[in-house]
Protein backbone atom coordinates (compact mmCIF):
# COMPACT_ATOMS: atom_id res chain seq x y z
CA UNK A 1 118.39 -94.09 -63.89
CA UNK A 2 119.92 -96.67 -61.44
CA UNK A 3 120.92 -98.76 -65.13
CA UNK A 4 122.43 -95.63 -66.56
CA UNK A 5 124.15 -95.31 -63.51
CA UNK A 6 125.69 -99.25 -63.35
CA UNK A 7 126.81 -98.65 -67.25
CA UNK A 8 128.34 -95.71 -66.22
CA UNK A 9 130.60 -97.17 -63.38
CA UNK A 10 131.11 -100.34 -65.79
CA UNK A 11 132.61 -98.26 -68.31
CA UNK A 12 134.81 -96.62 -65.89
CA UNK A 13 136.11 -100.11 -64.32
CA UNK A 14 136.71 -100.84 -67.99
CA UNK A 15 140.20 -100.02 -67.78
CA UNK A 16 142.85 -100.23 -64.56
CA UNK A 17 146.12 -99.11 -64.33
CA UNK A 18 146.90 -100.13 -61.03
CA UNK A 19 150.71 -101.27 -61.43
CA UNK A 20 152.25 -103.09 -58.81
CA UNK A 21 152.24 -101.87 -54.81
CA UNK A 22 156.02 -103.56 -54.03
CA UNK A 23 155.96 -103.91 -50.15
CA UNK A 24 158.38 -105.93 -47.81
CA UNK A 25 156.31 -105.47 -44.37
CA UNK A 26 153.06 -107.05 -43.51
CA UNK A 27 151.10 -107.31 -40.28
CA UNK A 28 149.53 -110.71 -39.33
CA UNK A 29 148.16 -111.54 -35.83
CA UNK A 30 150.11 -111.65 -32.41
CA UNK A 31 148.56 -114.96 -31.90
CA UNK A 32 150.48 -116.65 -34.74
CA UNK A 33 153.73 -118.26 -34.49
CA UNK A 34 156.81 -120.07 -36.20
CA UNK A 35 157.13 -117.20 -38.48
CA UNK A 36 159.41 -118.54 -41.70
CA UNK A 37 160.68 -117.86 -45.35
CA UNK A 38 158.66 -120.88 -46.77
CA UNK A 39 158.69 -119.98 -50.68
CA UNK A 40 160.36 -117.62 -53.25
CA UNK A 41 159.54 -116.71 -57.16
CA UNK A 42 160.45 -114.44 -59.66
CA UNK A 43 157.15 -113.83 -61.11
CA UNK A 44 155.44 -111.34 -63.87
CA UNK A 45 152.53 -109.92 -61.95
CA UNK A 46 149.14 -108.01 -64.11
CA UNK A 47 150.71 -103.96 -63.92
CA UNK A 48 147.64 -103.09 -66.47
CA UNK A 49 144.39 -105.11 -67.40
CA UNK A 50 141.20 -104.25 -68.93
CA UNK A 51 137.51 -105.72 -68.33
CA UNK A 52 135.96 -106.60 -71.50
CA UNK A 53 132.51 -108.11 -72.55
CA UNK A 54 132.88 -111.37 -74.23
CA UNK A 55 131.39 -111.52 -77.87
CA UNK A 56 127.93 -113.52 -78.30
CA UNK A 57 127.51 -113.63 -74.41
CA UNK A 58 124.19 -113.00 -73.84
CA UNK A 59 123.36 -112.15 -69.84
CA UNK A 60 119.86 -112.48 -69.71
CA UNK A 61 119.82 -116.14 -70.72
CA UNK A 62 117.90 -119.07 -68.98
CA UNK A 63 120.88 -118.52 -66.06
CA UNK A 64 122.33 -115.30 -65.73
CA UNK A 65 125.73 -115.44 -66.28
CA UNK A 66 128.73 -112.76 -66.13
CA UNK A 67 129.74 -111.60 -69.66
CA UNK A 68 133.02 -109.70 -69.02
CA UNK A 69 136.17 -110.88 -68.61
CA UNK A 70 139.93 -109.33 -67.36
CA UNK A 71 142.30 -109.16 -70.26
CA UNK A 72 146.20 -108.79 -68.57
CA UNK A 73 147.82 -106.44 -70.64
CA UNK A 74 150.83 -105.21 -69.24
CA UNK A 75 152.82 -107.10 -66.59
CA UNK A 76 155.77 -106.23 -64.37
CA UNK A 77 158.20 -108.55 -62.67
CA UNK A 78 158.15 -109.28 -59.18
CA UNK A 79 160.47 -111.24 -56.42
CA UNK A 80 157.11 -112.93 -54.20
CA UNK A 81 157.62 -113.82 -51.07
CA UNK A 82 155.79 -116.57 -49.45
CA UNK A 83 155.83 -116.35 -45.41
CA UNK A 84 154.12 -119.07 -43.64
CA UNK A 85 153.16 -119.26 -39.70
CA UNK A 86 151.86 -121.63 -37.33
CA UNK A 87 147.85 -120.24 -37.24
CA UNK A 88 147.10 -118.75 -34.08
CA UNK A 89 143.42 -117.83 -35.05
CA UNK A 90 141.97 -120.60 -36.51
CA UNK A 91 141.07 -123.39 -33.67
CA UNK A 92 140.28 -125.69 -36.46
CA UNK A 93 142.60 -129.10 -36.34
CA UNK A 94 142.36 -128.62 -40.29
CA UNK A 95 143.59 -124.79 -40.35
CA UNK A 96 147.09 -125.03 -38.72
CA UNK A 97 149.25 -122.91 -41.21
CA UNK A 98 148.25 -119.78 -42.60
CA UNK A 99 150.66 -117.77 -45.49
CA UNK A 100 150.79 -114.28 -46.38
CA UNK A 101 152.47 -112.99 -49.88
CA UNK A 102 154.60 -110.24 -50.09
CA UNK A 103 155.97 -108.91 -53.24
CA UNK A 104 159.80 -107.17 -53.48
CA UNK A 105 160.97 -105.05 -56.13
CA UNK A 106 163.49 -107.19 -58.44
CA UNK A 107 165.97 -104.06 -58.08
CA UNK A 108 166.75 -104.74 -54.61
CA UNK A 109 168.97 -107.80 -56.04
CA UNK A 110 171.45 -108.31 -59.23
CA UNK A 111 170.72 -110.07 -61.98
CA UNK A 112 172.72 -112.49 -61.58
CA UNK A 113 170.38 -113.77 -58.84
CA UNK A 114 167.37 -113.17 -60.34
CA UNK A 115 168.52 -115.40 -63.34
CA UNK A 116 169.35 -117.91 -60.57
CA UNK A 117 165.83 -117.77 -59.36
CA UNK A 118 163.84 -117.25 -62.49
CA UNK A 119 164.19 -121.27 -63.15
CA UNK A 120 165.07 -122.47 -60.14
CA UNK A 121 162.49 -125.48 -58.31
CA UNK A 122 161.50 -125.71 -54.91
CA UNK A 123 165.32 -126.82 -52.94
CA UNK A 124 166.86 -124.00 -55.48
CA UNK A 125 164.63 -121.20 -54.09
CA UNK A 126 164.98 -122.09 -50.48
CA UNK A 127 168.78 -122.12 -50.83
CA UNK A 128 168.27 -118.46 -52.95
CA UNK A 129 166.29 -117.04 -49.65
CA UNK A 130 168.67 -118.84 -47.12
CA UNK A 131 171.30 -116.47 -48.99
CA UNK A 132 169.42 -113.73 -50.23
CA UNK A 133 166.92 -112.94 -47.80
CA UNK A 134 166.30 -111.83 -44.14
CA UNK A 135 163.37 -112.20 -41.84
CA UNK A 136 162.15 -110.18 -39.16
CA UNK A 137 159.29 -110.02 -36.62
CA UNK A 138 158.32 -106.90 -34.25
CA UNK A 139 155.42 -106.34 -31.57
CA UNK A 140 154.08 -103.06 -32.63
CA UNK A 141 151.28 -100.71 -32.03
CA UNK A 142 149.32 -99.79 -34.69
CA UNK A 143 146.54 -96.91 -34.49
CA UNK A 144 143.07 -98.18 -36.08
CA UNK A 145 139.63 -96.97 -36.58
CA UNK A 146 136.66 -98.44 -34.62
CA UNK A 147 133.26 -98.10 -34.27
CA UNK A 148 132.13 -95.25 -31.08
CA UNK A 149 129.00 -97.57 -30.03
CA UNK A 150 128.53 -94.44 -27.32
CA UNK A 151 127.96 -92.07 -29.40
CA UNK A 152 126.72 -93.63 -32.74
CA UNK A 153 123.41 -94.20 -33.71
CA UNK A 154 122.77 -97.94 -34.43
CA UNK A 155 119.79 -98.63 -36.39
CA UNK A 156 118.27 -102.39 -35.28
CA UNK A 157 117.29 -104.94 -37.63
CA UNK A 158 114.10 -106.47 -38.50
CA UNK A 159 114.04 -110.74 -38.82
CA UNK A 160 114.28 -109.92 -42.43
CA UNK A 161 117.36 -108.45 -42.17
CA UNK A 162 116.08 -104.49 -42.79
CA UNK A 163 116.49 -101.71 -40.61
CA UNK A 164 113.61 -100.34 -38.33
CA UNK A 165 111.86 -97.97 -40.51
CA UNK A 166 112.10 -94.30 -39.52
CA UNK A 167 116.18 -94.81 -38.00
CA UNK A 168 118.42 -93.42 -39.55
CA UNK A 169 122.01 -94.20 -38.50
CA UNK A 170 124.88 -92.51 -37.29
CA UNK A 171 127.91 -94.75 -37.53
CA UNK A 172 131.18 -92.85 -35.42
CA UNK A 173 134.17 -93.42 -35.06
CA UNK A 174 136.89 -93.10 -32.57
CA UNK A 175 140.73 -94.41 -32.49
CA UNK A 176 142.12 -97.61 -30.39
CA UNK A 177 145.55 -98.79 -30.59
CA UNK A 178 145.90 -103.12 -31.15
CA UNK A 179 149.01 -105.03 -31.31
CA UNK A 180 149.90 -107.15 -33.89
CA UNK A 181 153.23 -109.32 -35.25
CA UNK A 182 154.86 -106.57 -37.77
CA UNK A 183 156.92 -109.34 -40.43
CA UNK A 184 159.64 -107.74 -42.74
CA UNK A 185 161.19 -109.50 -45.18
CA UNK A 186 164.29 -107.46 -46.44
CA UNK A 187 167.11 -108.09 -49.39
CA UNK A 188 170.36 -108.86 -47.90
């Protein structure tokens, strides 16, 4: 049954359409700072791909090995936006810059600039988001779901890692407010 079941759902991931989710506003951390424009491309991101078995692969040989692989076969252009910060998180003296992606839709800007990027190197694209692009940080508030310890029922673990037999959980939830860095990156 629980085989039927994993074929089923593998024949239903067979296929995505997901397309592209353009967005120009992330949230990172209020802890991170020297917020920047540090790269820009004009890139053709997967809009449509398909998971399909490879031929001959056999799964149940001497090491198990995956026998599917994600075909790309649509893709839609995108302007990405690299933003890079000074990492606020991370104590580690290895860890000091994080980067967060954010991809525009090319139809905010002509085509004569997208030609201009499409080839550019790295001096070309900084100049293209000097003119091109704006950046912009906010505090904000942002409503998010936690866990109600109070009222939930938490099952404890045994040193193998399973819960106590006989509890059954009751996970709740209640909403709390955080503050985080808002970053918008906008065509100009």
């Amino acid at each position: 049954m629980k085989s039927t079941l994993a074929l089923s759902l593998m024949m239903l991931a067979s296929s995505a359409f997901a397309g592209i989710s353009y967005s120009n506003t992330t949230d990172i951390s209020t802890a991170h700072s020297n917020i920047r424009l540090s790269d820009v491309r004009f890139v053709n991101l997967p809009s449509k791909t398909e998971v399909r078995e490879i031929p001959g692969c056999n799964p149940n040989g001497e090491i198990t090995r995956v026998c599917t692989e994600v075909v790309v076969l649509e893709t839609a252009p995108a302007v990405q936006v690299t933003v890079s910060f000074r990492d606020g998180v991370n104590q580690s003296p290895d860890i000091q810059e994080g980067y967060t992606t954010l991809n525009l839709d090319p139809a905010a800007f002509s085509g004569a600039d997208l030609a201009a990027l499409e080839n550019a190197r790295f001096s070309a694209r900084k100049a293209w988001a000097a003119k091109n692009l704006s950046l912009a940080t906010a505090l904000v508030t942002r409503s998010i779901q936690v866990v109600d310890v109070r009222n939930s029922t938490i099952c404890p673990t045994t040193e193998a890692g399973t819960t106590v037999p006989g509890c059954v959980e009751d996970i709740r939830y209640r909403t709390a407010s955080t503050r985080v860095r808002e970053v918008t990156v906008n065509a100009k």
